[in-house]
C-alpha atoms as a PDB file:
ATOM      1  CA  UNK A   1     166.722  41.946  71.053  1.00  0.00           C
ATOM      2  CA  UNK A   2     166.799  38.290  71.924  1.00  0.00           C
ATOM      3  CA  UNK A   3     166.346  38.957  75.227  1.00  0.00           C
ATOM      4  CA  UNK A   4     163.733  40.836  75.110  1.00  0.00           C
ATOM      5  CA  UNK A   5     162.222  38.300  72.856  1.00  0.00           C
ATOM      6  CA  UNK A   6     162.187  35.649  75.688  1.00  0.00           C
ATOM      7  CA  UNK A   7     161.055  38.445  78.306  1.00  0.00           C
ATOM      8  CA  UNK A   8     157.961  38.915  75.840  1.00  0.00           C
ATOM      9  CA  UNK A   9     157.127  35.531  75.340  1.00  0.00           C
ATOM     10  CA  UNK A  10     157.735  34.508  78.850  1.00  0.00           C
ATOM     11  CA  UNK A  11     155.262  36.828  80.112  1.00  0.00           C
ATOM     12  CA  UNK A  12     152.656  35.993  77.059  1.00  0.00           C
ATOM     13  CA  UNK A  13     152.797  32.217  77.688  1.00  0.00           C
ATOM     14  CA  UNK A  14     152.126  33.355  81.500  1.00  0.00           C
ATOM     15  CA  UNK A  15     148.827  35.654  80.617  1.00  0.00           C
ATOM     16  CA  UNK A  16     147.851  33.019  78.286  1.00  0.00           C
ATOM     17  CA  UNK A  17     148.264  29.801  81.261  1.00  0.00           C
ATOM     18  CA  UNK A  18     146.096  32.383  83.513  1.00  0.00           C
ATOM     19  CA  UNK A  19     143.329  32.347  80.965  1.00  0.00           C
ATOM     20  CA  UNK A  20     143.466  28.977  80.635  1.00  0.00           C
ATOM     21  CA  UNK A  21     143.350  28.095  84.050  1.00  0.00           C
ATOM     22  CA  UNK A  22     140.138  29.977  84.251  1.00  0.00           C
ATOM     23  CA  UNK A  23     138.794  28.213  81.628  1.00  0.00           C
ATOM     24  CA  UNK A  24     138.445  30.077  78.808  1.00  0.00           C
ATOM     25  CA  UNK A  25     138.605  28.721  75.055  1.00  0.00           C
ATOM     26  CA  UNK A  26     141.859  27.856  73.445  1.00  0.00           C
ATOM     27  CA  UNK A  27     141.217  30.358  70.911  1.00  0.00           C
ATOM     28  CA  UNK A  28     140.654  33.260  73.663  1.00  0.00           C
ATOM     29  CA  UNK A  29     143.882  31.667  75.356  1.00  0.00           C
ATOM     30  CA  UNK A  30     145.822  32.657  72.261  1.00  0.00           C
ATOM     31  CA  UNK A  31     144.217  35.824  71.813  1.00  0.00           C
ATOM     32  CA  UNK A  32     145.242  36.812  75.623  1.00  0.00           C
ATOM     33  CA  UNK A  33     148.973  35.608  75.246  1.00  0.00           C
ATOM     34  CA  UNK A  34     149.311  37.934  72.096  1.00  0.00           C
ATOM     35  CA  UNK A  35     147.870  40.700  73.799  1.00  0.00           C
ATOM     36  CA  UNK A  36     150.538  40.469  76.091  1.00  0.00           C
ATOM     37  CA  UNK A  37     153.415  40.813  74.139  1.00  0.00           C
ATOM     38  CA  UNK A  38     152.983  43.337  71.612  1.00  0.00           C
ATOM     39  CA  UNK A  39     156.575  43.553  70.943  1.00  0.00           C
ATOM     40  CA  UNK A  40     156.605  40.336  68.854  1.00  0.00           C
ATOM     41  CA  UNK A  41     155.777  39.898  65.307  1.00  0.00           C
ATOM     42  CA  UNK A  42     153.111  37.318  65.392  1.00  0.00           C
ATOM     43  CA  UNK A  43     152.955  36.405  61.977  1.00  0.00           C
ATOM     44  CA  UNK A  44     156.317  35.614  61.842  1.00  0.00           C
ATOM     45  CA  UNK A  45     157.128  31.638  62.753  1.00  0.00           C
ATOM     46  CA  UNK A  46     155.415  31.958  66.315  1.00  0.00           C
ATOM     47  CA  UNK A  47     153.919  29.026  67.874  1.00  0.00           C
ATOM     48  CA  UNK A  48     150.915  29.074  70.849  1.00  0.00           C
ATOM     49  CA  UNK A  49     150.732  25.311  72.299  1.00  0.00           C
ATOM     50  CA  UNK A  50     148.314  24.813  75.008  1.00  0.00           C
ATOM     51  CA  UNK A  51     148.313  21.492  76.552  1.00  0.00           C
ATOM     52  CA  UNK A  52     146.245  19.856  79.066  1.00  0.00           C
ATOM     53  CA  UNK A  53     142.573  21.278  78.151  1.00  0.00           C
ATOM     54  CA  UNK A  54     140.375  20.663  75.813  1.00  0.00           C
ATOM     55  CA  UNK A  55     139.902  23.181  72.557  1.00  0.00           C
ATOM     56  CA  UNK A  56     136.816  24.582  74.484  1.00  0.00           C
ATOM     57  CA  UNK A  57     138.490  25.297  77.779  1.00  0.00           C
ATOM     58  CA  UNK A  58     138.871  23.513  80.435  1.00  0.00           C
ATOM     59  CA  UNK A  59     135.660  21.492  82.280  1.00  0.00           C
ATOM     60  CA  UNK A  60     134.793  20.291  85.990  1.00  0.00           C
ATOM     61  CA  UNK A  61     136.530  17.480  84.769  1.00  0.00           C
ATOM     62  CA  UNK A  62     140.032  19.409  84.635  1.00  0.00           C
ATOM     63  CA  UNK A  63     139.874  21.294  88.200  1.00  0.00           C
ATOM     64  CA  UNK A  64     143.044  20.770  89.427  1.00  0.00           C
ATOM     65  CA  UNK A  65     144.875  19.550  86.497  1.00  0.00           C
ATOM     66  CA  UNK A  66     147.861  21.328  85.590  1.00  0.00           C
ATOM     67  CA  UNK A  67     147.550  23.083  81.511  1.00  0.00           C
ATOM     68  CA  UNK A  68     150.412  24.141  79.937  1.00  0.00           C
ATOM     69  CA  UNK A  69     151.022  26.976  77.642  1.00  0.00           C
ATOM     70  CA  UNK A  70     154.110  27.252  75.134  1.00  0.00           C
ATOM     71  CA  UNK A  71     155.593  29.672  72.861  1.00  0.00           C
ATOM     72  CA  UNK A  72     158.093  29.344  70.495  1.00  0.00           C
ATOM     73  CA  UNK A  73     159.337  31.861  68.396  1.00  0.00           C
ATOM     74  CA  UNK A  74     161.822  31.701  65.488  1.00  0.00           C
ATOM     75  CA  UNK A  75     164.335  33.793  66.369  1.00  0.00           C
ATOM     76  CA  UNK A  76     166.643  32.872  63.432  1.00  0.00           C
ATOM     77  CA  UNK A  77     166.669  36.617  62.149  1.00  0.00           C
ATOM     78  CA  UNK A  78     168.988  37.365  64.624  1.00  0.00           C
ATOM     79  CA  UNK A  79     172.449  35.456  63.500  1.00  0.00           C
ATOM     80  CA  UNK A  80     175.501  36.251  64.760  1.00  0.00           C
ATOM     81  CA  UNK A  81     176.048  38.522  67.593  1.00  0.00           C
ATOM     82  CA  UNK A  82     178.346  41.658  65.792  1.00  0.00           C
ATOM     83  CA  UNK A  83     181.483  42.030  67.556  1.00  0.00           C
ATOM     84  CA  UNK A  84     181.461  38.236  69.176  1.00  0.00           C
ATOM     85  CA  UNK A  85     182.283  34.871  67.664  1.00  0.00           C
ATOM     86  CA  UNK A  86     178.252  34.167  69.321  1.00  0.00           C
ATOM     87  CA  UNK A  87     175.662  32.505  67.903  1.00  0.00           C
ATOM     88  CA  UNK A  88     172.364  33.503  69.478  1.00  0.00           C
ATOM     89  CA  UNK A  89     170.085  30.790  69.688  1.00  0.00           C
ATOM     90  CA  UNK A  90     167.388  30.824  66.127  1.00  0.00           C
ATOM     91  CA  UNK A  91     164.313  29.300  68.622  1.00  0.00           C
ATOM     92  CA  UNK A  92     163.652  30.405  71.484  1.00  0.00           C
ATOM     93  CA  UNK A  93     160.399  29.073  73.864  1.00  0.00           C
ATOM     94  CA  UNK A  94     159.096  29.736  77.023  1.00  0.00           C
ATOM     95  CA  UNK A  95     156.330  27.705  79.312  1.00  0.00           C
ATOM     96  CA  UNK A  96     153.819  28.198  81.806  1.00  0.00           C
ATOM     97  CA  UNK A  97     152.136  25.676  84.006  1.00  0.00           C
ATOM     98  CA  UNK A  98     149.906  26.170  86.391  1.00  0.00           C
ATOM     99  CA  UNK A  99     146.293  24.389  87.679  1.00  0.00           C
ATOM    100  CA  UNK A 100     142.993  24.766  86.524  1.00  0.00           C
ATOM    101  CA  UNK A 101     140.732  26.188  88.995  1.00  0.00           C
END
């Protein structure tokens, strides 16, 4: 399950640095990088960080600047792995950079 935690938010935080890079709002950003993993539960502790733009999106002024977007999920429900002395790790976060065009 953890895995496929990271696989989910790895490939959200990538949708959502796409949509930023083609300047669309933050709030659209976020939007986007849900859509994209509909595996995760959202309204559990989930964070959406998008760094690099402004709230809007980005401007003429950011072409070429690299934005940022970061997930981090709390992944705490998960414990110890049955069977192994394991801890899997309670946060896990993935990030996507990639220039505004």
């Amino acid at each position: 399950v953890t895995l496929n935690r990271y696989l989910e938010i790895t490939h959200a935080a990538r949708e959502g640095v796409r949509w930023a890079a083609l300047r669309a709002p933050i709030s659209e950003v976020e939007t986007k990088a849900k859509d994209a993993a509909p595996g995760i539960d959202w309204t559990q502790e989930a964070t959406i960080t998008v760094a690099g733009v402004p709230v809007g999106g980005a401007t003429d002024a950011n072409q070429g600047n690299p934005v940022t977007v970061t997930i981090t999920y709390d992944n705490s429900d998960m414990g110890l792995l049955a069977g192994f002395d394991i801890f899997l790790p309670t946060t896990i976060s993935s990030s996507a950079t990639q220039r505004v065009e």
